[in-house]
Protein backbone atom coordinates (compact mmCIF):
# COMPACT_ATOMS: atom_id res chain seq x y z
CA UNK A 1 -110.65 151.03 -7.73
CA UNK A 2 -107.82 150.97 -9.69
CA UNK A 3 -104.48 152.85 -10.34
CA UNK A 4 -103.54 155.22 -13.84
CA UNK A 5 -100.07 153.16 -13.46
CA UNK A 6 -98.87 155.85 -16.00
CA UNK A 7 -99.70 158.97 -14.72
CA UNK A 8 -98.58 157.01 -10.95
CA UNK A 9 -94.96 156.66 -12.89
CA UNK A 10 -94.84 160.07 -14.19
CA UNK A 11 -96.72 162.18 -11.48
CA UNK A 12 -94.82 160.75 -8.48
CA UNK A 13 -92.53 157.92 -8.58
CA UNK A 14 -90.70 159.67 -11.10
CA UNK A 15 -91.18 163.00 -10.72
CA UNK A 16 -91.73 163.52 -6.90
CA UNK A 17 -89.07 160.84 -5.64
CA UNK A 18 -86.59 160.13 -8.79
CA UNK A 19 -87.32 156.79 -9.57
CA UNK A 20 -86.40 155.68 -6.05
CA UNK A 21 -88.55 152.97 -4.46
CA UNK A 22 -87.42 153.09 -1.04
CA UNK A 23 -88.05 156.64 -0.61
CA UNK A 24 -91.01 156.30 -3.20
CA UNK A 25 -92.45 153.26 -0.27
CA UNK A 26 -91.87 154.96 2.62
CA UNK A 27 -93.91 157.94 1.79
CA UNK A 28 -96.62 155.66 0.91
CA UNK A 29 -96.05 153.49 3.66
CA UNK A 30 -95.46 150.40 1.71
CA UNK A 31 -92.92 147.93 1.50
CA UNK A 32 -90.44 148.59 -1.28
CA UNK A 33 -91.12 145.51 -2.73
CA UNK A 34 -94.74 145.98 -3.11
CA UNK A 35 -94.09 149.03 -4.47
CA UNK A 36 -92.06 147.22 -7.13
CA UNK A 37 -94.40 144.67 -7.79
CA UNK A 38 -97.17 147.06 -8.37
CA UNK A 39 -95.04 148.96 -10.60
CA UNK A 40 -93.50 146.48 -13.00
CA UNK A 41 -96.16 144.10 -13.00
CA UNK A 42 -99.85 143.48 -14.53
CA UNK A 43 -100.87 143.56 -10.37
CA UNK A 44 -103.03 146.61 -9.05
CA UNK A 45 -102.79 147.95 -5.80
CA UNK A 46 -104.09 146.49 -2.89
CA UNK A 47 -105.59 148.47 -0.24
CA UNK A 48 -102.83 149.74 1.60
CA UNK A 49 -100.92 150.91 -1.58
CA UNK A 50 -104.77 152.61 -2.26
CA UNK A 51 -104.35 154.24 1.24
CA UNK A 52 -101.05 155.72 1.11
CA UNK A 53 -101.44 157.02 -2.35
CA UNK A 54 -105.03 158.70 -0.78
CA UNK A 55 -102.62 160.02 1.88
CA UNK A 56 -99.63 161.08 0.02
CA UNK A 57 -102.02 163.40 -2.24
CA UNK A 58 -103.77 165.07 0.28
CA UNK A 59 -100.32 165.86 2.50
CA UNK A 60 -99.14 167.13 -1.25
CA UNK A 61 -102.39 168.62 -2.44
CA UNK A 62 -102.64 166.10 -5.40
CA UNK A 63 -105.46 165.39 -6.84
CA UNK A 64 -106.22 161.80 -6.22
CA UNK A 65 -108.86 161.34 -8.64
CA UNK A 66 -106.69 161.92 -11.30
CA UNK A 67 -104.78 158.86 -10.41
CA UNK A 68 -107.50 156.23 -9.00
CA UNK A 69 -110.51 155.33 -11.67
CA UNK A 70 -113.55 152.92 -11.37
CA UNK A 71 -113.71 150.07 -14.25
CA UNK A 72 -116.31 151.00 -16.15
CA UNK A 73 -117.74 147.25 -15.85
CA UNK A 74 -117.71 145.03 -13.15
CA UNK A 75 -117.92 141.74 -13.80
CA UNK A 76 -120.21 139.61 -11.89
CA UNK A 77 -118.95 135.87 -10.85
């Protein structure tokens, strides 16, 4: 699974908690600095950051699917 990073941005870290990654963390129930990293880097969330953005859309009444996508390939190794 993988995180719209851009409608993540828009939707609810800037939106919902100002651009503020300590409160923006906490409500995911992440560290701020993997919120950071996720956020200003190429790296996707792992499965916590998956979990609390599951968790913060349902206590919000989000829609979760418009933030989390399959890739349309997976590549086999």
């Amino acid at each position: 699974m993988l995180v719209n990073k851009k409608i993540f941005k828009e939707e609810i870290f800037k939106r919902k908690f100002n651009e503020n990654y300590y409160q923006c963390a906490k409500a995911l129930k992440v560290t701020s600095s993997q919120l950071h990293r996720f956020i200003n880097t190429d790296s996707q969330a792992g499965s916590k950051l998956l979990g609390g953005i599951y968790e913060y859309c349902e206590k919000e009444k989000l829609k979760f699917r418009d933030l989390i996508f399959l890739p349309s390939e997976i590549k086999k190794y």
